[in-house]
PDB file of N, CA and C in Angstrom:
ATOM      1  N   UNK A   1    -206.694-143.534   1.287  1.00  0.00           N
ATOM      2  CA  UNK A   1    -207.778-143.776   2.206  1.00  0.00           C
ATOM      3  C   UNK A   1    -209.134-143.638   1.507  1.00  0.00           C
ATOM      4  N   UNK A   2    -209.659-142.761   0.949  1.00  0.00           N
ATOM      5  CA  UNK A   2    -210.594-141.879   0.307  1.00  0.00           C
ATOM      6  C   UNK A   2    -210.845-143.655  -1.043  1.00  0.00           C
ATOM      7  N   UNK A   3    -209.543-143.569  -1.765  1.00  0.00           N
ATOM      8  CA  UNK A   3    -209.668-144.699  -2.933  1.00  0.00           C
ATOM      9  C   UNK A   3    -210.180-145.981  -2.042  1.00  0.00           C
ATOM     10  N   UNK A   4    -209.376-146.355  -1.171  1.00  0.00           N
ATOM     11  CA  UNK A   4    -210.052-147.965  -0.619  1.00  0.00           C
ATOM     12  C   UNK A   4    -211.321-147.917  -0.074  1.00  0.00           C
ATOM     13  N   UNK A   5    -212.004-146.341   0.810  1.00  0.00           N
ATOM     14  CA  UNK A   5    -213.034-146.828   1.284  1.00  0.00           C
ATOM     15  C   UNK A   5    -214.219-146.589   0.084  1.00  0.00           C
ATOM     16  N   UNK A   6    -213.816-145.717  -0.752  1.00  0.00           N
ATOM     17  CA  UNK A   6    -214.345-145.795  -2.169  1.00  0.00           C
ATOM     18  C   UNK A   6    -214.624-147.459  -2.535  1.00  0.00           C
ATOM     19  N   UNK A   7    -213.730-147.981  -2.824  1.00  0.00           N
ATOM     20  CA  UNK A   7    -213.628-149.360  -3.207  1.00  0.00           C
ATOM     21  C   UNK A   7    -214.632-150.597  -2.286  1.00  0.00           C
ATOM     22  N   UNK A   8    -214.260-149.996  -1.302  1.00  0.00           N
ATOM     23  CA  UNK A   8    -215.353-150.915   0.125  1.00  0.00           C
ATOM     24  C   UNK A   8    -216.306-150.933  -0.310  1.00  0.00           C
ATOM     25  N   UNK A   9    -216.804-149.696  -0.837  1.00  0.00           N
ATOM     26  CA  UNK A   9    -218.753-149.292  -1.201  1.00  0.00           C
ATOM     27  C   UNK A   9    -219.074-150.143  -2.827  1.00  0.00           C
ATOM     28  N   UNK A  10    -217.943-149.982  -3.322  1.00  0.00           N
ATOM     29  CA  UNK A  10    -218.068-150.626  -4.639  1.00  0.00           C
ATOM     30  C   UNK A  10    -218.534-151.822  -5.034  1.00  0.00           C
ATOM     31  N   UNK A  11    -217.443-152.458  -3.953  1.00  0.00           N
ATOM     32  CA  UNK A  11    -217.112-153.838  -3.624  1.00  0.00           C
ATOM     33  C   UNK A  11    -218.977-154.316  -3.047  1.00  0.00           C
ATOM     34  N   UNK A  12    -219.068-153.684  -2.824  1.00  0.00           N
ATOM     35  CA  UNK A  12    -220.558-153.725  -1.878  1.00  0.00           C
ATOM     36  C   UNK A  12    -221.787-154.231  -2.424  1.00  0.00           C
ATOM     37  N   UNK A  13    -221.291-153.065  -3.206  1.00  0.00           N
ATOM     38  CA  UNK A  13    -222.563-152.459  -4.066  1.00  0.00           C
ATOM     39  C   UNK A  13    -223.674-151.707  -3.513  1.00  0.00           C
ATOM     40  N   UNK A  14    -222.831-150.824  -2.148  1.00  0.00           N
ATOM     41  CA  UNK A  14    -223.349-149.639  -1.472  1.00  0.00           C
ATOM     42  C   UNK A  14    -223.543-148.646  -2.388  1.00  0.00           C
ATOM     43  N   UNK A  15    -224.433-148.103  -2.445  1.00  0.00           N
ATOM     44  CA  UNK A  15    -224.740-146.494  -3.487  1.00  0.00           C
ATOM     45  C   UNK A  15    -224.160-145.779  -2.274  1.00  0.00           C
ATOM     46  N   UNK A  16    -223.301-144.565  -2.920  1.00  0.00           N
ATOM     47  CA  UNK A  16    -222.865-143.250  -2.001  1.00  0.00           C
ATOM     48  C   UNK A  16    -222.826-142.310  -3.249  1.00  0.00           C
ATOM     49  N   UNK A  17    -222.258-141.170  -2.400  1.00  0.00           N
ATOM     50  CA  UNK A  17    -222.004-139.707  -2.979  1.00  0.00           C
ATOM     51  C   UNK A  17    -220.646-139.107  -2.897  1.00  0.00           C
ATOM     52  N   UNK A  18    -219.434-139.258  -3.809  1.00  0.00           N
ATOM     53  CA  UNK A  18    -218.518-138.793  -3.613  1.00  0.00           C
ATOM     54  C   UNK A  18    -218.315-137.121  -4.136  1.00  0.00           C
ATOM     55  N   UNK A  19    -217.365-136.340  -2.926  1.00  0.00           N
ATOM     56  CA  UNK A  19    -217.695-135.229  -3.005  1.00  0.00           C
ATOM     57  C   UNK A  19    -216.256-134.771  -3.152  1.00  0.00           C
ATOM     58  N   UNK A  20    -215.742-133.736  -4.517  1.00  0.00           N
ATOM     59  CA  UNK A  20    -214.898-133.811  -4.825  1.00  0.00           C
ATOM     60  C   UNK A  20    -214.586-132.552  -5.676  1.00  0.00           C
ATOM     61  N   UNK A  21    -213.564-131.875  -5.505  1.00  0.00           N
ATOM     62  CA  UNK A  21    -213.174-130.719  -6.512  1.00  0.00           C
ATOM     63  C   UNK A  21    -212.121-131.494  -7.291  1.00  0.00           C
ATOM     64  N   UNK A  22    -212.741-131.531  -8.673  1.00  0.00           N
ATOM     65  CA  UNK A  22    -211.677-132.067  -9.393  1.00  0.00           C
ATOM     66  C   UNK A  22    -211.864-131.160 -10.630  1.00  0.00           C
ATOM     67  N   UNK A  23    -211.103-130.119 -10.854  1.00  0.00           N
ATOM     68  CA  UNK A  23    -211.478-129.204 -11.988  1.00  0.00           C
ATOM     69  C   UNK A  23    -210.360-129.943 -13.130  1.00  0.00           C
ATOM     70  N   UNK A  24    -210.154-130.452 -13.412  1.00  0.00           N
ATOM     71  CA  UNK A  24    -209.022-131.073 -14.567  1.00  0.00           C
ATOM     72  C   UNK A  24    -209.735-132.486 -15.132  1.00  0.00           C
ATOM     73  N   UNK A  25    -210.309-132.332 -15.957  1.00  0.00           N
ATOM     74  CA  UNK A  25    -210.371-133.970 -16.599  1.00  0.00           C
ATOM     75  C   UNK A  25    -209.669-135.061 -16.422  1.00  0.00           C
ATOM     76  N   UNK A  26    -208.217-134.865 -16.417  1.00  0.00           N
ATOM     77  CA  UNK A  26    -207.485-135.758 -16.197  1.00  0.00           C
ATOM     78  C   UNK A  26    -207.686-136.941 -14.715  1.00  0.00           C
ATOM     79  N   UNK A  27    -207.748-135.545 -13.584  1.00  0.00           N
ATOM     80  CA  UNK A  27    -208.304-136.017 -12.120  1.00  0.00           C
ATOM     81  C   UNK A  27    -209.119-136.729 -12.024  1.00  0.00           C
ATOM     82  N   UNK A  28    -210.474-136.130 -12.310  1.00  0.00           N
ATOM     83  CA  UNK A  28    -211.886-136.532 -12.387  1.00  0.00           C
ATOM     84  C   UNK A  28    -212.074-138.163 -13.317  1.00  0.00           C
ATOM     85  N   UNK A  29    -210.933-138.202 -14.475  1.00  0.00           N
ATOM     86  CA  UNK A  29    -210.786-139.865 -14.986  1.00  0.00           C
ATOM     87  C   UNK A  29    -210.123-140.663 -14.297  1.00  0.00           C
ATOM     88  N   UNK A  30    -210.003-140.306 -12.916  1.00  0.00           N
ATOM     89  CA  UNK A  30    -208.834-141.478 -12.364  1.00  0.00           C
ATOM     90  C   UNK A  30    -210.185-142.246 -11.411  1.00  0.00           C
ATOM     91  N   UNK A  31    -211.034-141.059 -11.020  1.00  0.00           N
ATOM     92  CA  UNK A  31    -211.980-141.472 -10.568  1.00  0.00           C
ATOM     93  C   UNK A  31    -213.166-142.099 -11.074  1.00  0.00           C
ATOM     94  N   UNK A  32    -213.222-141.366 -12.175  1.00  0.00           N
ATOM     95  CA  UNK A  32    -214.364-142.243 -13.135  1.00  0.00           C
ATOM     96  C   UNK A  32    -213.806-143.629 -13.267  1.00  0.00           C
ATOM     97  N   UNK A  33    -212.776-143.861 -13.856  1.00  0.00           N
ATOM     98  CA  UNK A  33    -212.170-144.908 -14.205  1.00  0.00           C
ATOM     99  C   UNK A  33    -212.363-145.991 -13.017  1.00  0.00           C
ATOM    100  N   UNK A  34    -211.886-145.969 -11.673  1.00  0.00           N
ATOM    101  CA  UNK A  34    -212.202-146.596 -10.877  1.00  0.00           C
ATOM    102  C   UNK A  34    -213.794-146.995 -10.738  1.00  0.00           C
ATOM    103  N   UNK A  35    -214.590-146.108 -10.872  1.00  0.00           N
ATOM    104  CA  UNK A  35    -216.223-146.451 -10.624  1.00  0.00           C
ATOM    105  C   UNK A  35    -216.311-146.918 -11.455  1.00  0.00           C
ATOM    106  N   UNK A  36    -216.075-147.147 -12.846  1.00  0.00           N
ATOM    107  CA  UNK A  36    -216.374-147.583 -14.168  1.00  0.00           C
ATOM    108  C   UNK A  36    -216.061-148.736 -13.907  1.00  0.00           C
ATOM    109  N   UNK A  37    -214.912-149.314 -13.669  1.00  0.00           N
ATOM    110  CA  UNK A  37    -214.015-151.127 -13.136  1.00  0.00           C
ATOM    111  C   UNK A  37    -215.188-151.981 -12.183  1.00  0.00           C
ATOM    112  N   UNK A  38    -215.917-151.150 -11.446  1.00  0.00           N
ATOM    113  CA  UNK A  38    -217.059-151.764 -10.687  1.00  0.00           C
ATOM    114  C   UNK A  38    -218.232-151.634 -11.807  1.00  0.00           C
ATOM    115  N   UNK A  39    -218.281-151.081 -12.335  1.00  0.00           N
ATOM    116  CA  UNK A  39    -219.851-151.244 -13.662  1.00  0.00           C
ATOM    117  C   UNK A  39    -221.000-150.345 -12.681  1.00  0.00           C
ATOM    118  N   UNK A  40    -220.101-149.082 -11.645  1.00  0.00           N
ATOM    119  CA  UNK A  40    -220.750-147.920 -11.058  1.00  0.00           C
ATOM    120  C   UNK A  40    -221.746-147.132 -12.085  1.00  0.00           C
ATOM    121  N   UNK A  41    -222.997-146.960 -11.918  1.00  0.00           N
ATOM    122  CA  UNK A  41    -223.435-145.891 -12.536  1.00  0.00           C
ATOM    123  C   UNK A  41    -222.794-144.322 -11.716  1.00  0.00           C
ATOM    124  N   UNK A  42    -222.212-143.412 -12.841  1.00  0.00           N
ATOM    125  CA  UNK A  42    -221.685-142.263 -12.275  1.00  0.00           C
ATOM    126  C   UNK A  42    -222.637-141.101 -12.437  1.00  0.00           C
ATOM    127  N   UNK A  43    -222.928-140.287 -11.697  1.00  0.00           N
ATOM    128  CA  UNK A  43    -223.554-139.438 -11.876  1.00  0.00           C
ATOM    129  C   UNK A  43    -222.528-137.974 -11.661  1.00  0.00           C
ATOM    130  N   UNK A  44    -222.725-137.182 -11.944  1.00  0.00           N
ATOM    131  CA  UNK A  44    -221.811-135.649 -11.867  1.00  0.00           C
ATOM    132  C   UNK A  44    -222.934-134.388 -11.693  1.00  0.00           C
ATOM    133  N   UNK A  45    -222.492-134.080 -10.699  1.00  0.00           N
ATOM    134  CA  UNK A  45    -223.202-132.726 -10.028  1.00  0.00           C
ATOM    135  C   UNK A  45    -222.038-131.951 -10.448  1.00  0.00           C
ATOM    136  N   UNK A  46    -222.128-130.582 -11.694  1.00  0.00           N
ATOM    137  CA  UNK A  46    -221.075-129.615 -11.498  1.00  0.00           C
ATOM    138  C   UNK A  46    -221.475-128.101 -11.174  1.00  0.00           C
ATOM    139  N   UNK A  47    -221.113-127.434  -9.981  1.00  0.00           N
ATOM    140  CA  UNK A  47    -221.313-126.575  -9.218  1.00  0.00           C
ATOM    141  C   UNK A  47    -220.284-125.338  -9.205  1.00  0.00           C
ATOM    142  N   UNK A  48    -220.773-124.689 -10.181  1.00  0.00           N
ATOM    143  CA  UNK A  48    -219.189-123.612 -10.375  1.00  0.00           C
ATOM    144  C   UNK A  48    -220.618-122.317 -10.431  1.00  0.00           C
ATOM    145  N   UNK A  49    -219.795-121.639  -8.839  1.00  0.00           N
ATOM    146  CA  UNK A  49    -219.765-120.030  -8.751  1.00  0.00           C
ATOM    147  C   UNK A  49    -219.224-119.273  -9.685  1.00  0.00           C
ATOM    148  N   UNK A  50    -220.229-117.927 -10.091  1.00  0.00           N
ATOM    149  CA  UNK A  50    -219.594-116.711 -10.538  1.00  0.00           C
ATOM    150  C   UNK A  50    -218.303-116.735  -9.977  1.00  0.00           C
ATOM    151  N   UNK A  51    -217.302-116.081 -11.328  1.00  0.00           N
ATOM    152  CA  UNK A  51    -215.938-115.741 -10.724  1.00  0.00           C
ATOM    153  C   UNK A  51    -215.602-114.866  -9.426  1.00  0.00           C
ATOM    154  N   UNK A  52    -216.899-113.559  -9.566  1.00  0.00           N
ATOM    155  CA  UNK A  52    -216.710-112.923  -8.340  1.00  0.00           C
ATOM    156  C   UNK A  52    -217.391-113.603  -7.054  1.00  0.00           C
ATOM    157  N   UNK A  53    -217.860-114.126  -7.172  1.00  0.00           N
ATOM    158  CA  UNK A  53    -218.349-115.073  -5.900  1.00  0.00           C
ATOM    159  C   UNK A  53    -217.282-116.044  -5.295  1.00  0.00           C
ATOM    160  N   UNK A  54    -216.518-116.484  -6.106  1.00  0.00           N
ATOM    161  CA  UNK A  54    -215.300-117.559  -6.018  1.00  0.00           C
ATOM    162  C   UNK A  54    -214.438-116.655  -4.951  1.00  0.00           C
ATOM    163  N   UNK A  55    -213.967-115.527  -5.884  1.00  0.00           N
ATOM    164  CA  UNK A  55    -213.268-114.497  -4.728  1.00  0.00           C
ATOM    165  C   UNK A  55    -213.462-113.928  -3.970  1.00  0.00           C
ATOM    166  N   UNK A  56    -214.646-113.842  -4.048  1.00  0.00           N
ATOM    167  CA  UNK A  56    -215.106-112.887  -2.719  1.00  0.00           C
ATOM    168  C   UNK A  56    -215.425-114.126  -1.687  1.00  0.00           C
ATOM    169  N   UNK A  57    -215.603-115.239  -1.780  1.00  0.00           N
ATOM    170  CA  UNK A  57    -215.354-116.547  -0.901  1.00  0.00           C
ATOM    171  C   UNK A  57    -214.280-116.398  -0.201  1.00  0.00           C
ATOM    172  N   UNK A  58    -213.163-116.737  -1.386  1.00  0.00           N
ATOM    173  CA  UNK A  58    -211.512-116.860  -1.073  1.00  0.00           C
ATOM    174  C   UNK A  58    -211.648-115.947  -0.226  1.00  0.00           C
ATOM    175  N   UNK A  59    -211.610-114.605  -0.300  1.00  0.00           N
ATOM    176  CA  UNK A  59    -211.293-112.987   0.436  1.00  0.00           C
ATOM    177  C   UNK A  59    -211.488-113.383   1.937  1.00  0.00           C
ATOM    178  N   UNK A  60    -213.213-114.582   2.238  1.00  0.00           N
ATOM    179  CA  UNK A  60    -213.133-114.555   3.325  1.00  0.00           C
ATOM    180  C   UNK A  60    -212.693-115.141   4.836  1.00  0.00           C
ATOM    181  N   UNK A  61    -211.760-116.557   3.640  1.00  0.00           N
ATOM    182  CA  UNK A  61    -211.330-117.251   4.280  1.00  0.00           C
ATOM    183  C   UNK A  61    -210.025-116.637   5.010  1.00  0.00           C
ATOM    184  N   UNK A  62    -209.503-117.881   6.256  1.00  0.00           N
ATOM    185  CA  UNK A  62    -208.811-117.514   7.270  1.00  0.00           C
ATOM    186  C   UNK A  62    -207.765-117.529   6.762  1.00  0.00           C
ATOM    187  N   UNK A  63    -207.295-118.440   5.476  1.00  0.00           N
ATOM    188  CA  UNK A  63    -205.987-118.072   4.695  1.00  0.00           C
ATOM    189  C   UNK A  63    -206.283-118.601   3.538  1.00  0.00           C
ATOM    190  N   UNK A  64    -206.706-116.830   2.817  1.00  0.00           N
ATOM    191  CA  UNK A  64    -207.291-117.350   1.490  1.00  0.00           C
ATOM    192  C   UNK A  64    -206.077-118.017   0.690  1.00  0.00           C
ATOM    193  N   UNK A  65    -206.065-117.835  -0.651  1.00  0.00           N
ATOM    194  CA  UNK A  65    -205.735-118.708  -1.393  1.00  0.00           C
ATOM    195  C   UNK A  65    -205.272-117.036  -2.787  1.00  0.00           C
ATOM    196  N   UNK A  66    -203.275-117.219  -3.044  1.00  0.00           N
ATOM    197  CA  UNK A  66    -203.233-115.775  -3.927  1.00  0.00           C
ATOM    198  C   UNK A  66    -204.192-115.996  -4.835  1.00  0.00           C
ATOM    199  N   UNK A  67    -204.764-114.669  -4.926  1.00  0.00           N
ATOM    200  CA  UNK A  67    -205.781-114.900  -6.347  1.00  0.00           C
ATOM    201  C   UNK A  67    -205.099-114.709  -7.914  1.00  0.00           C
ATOM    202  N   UNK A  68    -203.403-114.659  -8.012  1.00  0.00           N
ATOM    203  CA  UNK A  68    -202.962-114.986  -9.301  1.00  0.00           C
ATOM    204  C   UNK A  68    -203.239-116.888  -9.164  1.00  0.00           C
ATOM    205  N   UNK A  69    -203.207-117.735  -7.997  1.00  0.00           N
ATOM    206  CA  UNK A  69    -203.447-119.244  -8.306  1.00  0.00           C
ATOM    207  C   UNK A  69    -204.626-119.252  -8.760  1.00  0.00           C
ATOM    208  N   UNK A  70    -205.571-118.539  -8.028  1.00  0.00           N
ATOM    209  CA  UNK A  70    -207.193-118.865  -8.647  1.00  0.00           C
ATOM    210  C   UNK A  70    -207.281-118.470  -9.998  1.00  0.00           C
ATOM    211  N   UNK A  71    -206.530-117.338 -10.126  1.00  0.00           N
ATOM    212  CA  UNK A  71    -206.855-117.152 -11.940  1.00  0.00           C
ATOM    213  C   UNK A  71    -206.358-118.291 -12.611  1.00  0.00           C
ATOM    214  N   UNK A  72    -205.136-118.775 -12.463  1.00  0.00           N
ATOM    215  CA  UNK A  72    -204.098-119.746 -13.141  1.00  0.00           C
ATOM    216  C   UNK A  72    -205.235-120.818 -12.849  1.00  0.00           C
ATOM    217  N   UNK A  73    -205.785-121.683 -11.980  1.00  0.00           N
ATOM    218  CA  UNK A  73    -206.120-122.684 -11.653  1.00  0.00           C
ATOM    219  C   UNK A  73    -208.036-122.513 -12.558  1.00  0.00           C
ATOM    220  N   UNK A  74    -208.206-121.570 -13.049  1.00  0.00           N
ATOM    221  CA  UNK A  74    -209.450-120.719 -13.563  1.00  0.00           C
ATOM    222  C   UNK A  74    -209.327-120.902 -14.958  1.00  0.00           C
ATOM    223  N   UNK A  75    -208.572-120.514 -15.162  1.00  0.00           N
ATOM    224  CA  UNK A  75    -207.716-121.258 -16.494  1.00  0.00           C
ATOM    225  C   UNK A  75    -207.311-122.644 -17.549  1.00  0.00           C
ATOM    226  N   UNK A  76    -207.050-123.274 -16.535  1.00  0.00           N
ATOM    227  CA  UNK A  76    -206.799-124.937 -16.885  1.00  0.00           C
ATOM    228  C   UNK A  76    -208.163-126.087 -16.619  1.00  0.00           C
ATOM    229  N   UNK A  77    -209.019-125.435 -15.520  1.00  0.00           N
ATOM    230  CA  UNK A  77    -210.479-125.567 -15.408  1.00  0.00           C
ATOM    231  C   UNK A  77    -211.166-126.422 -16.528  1.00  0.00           C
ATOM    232  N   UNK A  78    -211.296-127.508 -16.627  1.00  0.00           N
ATOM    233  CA  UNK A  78    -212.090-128.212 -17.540  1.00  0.00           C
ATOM    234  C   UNK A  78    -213.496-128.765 -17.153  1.00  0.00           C
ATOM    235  N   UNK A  79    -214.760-128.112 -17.020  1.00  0.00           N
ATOM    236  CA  UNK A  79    -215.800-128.499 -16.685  1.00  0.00           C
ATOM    237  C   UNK A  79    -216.348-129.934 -17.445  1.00  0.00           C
ATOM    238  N   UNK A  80    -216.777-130.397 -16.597  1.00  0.00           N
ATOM    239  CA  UNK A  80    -216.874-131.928 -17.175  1.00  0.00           C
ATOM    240  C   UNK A  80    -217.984-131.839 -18.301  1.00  0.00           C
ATOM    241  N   UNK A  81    -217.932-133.354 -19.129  1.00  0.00           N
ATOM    242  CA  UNK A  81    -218.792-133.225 -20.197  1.00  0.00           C
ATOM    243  C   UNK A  81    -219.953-134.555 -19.921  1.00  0.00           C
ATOM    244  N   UNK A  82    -220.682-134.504 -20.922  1.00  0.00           N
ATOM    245  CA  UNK A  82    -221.789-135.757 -20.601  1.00  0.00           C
ATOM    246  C   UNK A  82    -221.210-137.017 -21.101  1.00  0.00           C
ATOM    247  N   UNK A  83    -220.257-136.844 -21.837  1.00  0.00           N
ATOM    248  CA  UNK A  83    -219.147-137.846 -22.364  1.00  0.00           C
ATOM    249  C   UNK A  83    -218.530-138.796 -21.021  1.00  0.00           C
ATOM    250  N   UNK A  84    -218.718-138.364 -19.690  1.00  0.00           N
ATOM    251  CA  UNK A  84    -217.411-138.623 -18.801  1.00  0.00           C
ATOM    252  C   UNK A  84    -218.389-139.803 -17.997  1.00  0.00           C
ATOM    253  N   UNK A  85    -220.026-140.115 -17.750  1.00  0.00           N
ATOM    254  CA  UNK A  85    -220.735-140.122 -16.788  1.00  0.00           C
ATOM    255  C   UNK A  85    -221.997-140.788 -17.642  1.00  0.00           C
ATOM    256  N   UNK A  86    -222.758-141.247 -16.671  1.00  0.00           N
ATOM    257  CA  UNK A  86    -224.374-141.537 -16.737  1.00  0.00           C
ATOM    258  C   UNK A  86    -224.960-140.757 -16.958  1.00  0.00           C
ATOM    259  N   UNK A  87    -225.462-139.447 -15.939  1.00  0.00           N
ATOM    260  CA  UNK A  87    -225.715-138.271 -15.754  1.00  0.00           C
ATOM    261  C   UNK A  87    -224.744-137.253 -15.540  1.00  0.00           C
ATOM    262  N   UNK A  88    -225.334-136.213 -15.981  1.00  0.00           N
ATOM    263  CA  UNK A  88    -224.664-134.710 -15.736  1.00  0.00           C
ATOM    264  C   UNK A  88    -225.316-133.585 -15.075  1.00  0.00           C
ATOM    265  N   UNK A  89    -225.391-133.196 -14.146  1.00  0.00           N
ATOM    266  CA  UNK A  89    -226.344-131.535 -13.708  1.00  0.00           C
ATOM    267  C   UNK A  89    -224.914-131.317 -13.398  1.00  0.00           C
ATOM    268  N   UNK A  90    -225.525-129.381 -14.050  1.00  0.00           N
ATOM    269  CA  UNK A  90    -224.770-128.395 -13.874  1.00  0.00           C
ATOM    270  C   UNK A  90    -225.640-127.042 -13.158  1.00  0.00           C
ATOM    271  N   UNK A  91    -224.920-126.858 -12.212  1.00  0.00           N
ATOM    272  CA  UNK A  91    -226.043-126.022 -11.234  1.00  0.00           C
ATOM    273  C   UNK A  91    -224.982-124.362 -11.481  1.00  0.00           C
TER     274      UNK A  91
END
């Protein structure tokens, strides 16, 4: 759903803002890759909380998330590079 109406805007040549946790490079190229096939300029906003902020988030949700996944998933974490994009901010 998310990929075709992606594609709608492309197809367009609507400017939008896709909003997305993709901590793995691999992820984040399936998407680049698609914007790239349209000749999308990509831009990347990357937004990573202190670790204790992350958990003390999780802590407050209604069903957090074990925090051995957040470490594991903390881990494999590949913050994007200026290599991937047009632009890059890292907040």
């Amino acid at each position: 759903m998310a990929r075709e109406r992606c594609r709608g805007y492309l197809r367009s040549g609507t400017s939008f803002a896709f909003n997305a946790t993709n901590t793995m490079k691999m992820t984040r190229d399936r998407w680049v890759d698609l914007f790239a096939d349209y000749n999308a300029r990509v831009e990347i906003v990357y937004i990573e909380p202190t670790f204790d902020v992350l958990l003390r988030q999780n802590r407050s949700r209604n069903h957090p998330v074990p925090e051995q996944v957040i470490r594991k998933l903390a881990e494999k974490s590949e913050p994007p590079t200026r290599l991937e994009c047009h632009g890059l901010r890292i907040q």
